[in-house]
Protein backbone atom coordinates (compact mmCIF):
# COMPACT_ATOMS: atom_id res chain seq x y z
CA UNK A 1 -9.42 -37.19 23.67
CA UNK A 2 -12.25 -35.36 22.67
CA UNK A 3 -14.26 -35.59 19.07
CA UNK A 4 -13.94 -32.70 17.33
CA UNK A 5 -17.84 -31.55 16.77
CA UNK A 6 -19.86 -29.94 13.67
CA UNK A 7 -18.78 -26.86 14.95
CA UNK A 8 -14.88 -27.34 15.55
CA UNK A 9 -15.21 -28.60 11.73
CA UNK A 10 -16.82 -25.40 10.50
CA UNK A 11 -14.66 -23.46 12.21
CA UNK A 12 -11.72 -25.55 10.77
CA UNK A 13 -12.50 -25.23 7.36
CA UNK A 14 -12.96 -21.68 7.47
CA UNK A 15 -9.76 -20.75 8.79
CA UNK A 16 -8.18 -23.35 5.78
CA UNK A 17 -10.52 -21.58 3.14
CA UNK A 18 -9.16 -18.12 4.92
CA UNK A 19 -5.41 -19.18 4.80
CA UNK A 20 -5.67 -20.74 1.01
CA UNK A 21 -7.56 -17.18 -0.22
CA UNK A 22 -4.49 -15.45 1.42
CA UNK A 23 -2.16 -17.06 -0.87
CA UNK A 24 -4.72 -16.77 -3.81
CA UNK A 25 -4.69 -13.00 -3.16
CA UNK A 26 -0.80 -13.11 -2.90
CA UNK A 27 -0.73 -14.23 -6.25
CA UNK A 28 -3.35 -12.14 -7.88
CA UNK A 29 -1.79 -9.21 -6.79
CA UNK A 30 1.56 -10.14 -8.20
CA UNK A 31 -0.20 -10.71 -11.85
CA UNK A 32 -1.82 -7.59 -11.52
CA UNK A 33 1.57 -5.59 -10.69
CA UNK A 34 3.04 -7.53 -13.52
CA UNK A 35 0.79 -7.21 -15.54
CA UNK A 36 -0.49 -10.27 -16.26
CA UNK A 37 -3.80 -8.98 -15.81
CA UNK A 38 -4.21 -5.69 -17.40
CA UNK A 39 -5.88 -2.65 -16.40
CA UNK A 40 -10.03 -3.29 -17.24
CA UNK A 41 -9.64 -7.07 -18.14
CA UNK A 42 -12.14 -9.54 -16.36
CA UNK A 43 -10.95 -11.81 -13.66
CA UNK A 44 -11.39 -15.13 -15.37
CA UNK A 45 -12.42 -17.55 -12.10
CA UNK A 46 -12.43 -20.26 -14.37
CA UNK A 47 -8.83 -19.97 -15.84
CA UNK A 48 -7.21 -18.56 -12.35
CA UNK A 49 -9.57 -22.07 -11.03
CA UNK A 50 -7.80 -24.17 -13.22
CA UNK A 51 -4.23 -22.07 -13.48
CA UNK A 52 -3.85 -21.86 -9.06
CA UNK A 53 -5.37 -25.51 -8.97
CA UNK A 54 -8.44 -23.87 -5.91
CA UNK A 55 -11.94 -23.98 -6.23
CA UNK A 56 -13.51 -20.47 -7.23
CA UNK A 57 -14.59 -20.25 -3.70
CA UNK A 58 -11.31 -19.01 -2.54
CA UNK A 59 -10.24 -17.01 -5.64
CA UNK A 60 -13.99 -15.04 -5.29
CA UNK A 61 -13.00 -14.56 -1.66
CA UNK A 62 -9.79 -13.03 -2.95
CA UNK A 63 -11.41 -10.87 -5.35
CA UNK A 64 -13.56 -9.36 -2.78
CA UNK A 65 -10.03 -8.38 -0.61
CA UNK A 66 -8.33 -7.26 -3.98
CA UNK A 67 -11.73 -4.83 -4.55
CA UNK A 68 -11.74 -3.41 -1.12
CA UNK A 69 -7.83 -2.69 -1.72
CA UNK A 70 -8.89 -1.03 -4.82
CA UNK A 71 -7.27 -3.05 -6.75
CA UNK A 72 -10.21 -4.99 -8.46
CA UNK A 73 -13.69 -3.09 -9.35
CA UNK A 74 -16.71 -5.75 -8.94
CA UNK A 75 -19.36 -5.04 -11.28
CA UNK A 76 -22.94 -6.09 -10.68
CA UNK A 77 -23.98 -9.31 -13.08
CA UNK A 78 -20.66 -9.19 -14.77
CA UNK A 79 -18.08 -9.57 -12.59
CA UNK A 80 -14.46 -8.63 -11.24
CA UNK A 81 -12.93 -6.57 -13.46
CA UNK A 82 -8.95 -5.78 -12.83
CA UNK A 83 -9.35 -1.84 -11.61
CA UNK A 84 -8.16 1.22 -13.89
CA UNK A 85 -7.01 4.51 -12.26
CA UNK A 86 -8.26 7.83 -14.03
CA UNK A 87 -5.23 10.27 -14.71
CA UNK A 88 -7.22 12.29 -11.83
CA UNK A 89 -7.68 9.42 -9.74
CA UNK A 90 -3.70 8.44 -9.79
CA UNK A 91 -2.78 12.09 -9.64
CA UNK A 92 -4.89 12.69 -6.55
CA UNK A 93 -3.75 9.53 -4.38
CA UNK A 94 0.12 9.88 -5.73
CA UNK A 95 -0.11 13.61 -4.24
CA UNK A 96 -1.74 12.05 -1.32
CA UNK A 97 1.13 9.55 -0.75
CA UNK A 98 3.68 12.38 -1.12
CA UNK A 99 2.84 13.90 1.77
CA UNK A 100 1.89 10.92 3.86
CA UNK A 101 5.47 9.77 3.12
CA UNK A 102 7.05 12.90 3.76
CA UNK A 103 5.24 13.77 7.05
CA UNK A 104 6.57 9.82 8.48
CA UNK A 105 10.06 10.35 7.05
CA UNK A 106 10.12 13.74 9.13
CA UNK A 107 9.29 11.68 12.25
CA UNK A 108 11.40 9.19 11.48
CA UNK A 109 14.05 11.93 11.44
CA UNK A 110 13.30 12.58 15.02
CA UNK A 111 14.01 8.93 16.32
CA UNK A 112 16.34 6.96 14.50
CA UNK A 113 19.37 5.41 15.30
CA UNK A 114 22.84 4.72 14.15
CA UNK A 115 21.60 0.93 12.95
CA UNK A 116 18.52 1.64 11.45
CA UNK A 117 20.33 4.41 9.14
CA UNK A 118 22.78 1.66 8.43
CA UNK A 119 20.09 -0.94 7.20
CA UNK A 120 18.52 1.55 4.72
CA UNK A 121 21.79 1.97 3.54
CA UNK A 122 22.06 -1.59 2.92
CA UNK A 123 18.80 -1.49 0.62
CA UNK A 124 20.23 1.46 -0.89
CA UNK A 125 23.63 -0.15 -2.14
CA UNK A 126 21.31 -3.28 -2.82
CA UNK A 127 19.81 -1.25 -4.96
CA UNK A 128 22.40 0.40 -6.32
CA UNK A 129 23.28 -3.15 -7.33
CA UNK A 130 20.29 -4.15 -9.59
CA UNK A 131 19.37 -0.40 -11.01
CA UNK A 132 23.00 -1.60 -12.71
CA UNK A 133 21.30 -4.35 -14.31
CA UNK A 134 18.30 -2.60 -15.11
CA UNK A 135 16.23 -5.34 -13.44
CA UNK A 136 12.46 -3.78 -12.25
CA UNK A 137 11.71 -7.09 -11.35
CA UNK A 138 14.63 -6.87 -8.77
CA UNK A 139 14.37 -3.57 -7.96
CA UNK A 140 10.97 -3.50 -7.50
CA UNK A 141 10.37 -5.63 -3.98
CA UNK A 142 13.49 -3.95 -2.55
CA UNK A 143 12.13 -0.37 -3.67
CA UNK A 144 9.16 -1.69 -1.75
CA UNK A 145 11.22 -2.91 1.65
CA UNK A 146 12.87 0.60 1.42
CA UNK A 147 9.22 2.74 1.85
CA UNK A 148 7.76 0.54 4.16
CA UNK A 149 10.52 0.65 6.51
CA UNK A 150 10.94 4.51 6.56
CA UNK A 151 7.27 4.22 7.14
CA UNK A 152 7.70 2.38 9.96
CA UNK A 153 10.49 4.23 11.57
CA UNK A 154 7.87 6.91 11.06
CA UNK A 155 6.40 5.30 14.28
CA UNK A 156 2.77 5.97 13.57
CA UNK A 157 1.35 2.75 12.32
CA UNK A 158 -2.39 4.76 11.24
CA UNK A 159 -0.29 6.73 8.94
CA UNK A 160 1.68 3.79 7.90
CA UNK A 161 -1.78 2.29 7.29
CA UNK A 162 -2.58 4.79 5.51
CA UNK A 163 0.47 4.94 2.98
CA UNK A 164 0.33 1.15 2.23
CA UNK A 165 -3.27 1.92 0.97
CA UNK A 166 -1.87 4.57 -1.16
CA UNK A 167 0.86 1.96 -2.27
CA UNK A 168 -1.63 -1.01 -3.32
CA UNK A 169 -3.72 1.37 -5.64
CA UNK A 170 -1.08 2.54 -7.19
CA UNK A 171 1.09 -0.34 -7.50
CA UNK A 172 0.75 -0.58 -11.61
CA UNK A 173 1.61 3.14 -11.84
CA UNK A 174 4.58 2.64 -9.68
CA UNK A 175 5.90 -0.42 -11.62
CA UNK A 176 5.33 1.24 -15.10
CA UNK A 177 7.04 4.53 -13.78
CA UNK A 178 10.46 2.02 -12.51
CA UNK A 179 9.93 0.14 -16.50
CA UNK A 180 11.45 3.20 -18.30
CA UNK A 181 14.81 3.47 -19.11
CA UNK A 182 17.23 4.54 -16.53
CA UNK A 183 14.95 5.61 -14.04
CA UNK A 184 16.42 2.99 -11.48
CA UNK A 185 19.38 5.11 -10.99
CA UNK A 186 17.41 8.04 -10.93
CA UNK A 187 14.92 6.73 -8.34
CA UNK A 188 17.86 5.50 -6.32
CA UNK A 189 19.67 8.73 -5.79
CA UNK A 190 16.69 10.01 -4.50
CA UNK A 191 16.78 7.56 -1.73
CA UNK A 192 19.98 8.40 -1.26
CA UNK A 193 18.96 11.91 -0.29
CA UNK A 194 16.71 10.54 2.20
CA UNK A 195 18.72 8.67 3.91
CA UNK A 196 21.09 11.34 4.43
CA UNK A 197 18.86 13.82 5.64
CA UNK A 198 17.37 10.90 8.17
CA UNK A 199 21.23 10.07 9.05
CA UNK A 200 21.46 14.43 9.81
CA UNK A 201 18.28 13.65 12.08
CA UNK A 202 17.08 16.60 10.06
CA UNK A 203 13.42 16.30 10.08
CA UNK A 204 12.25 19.47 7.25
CA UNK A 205 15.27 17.64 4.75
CA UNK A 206 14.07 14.41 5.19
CA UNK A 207 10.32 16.01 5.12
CA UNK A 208 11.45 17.57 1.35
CA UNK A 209 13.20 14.76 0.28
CA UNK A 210 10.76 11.89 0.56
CA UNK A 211 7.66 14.38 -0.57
CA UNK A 212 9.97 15.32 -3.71
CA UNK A 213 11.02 11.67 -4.43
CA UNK A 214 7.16 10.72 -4.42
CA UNK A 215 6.05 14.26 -6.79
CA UNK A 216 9.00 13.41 -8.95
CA UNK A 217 7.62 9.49 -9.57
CA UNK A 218 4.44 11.59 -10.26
CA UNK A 219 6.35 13.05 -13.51
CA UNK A 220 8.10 9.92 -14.11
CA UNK A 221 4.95 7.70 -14.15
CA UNK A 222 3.49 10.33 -16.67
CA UNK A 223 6.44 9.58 -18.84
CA UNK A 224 6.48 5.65 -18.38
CA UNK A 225 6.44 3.39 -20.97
CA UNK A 226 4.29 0.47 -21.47
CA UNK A 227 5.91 -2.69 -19.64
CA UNK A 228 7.89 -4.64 -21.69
């Protein structure tokens, strides 16, 4: 057998430092939707260091993903700073997402079958299940299942790209907007309503109902409460 040689090593231990900033990034991005780390508070390498048990190699490598997600705004001499969306900003890439999400639902309308109408009705009744609770932490991941896989039934993965984007940059909006009190329900029937007008194969009701479902979290994030 072979030694491995300088190079095998390097190239080694940059796919480990690669995999163990994946997980790092994983987990910064759940603080940030949870608010662990708040909106214009500085990314303390030192405490996350200490806190994930990594170097700050592979939480700085993290960082740099989170910033070019939009999630995290690097400033020059200071540092990463967790990113805050201007009312104009949020407004502007909510819209956005609206009709990104509308224009795949109306494709998906055009192609989907008998099983895949049953598994979004399965999220929808899971749903249904936890907005009874009113559990965001619950609801939130399978509110999350439910938009990617309409996006994906869209059958355009650049415009599925696309909306994910949209998704990461506003995921503190999104999670504020589901906080407030009985919104859950709310939010739920409205999935509903798409999933109907998918199960019609009707591709301007679908179109209406996933742009409206998006333009009315628009209203409800204006609305939202601080998380508890």
């Amino acid at each position: 057998m072979s030694k491995l040689t300088d190079t095998n090593l390097s190239a080694i231990d940059f796919l480990r430092t690669r995999s163990l900033a994946n997980v790092v990034q994983a987990e910064i991005e759940r603080m940030i939707i949870d608010g662990e780390l708040k909106p214009n508070e500085r990314v303390n390498e030192n405490g996350l260091s200490q806190r994930l048990g990594v170097s700050r190699g592979p939480i700085r490598e993290a960082c740099s993903a989170l910033a070019a997600m939009g999630l995290i705004e690097i400033i020059p001499n200071r540092g990463f700073f967790i990113r805050a969306l201007t009312n104009d900003e949020a407004q502007d890439l909510s819209e956005a997402r609206a009709s990104v999400f509308g224009c795949l639902a109306m494709m998906a309308a055009e192609r989907i079958t008998d099983d895949e109408v049953a598994s979004l009705r399965a999220l929808t009744d899971r749903m249904d299940e936890v907005a009874s609770l009113n559990d965001v932490h619950i609801y939130y991941p399978i509110n999350l299942e439910f938009h990617r896989r309409i996006t994906e039934l869209g059958g355009n993965k650049r415009l599925a790209l696309i909306y994910q984007s949209f998704v990461r940059e506003l995921h503190i909006q999104r999670y504020r907007a589901l906080s407030s009190t009985d919104v859950l329900q709310v939010s739920n029937e409205e999935h509903k309503a798409i999933v109907d007008a998918l199960a019609a194969r009707d591709p301007a009701r679908a179109l209406t109902a996933a742009r409206g479902h998006i333009m009315n979290g628009i209203t409800r994030t204006r609305q939202a409460k601080k998380p508890r």
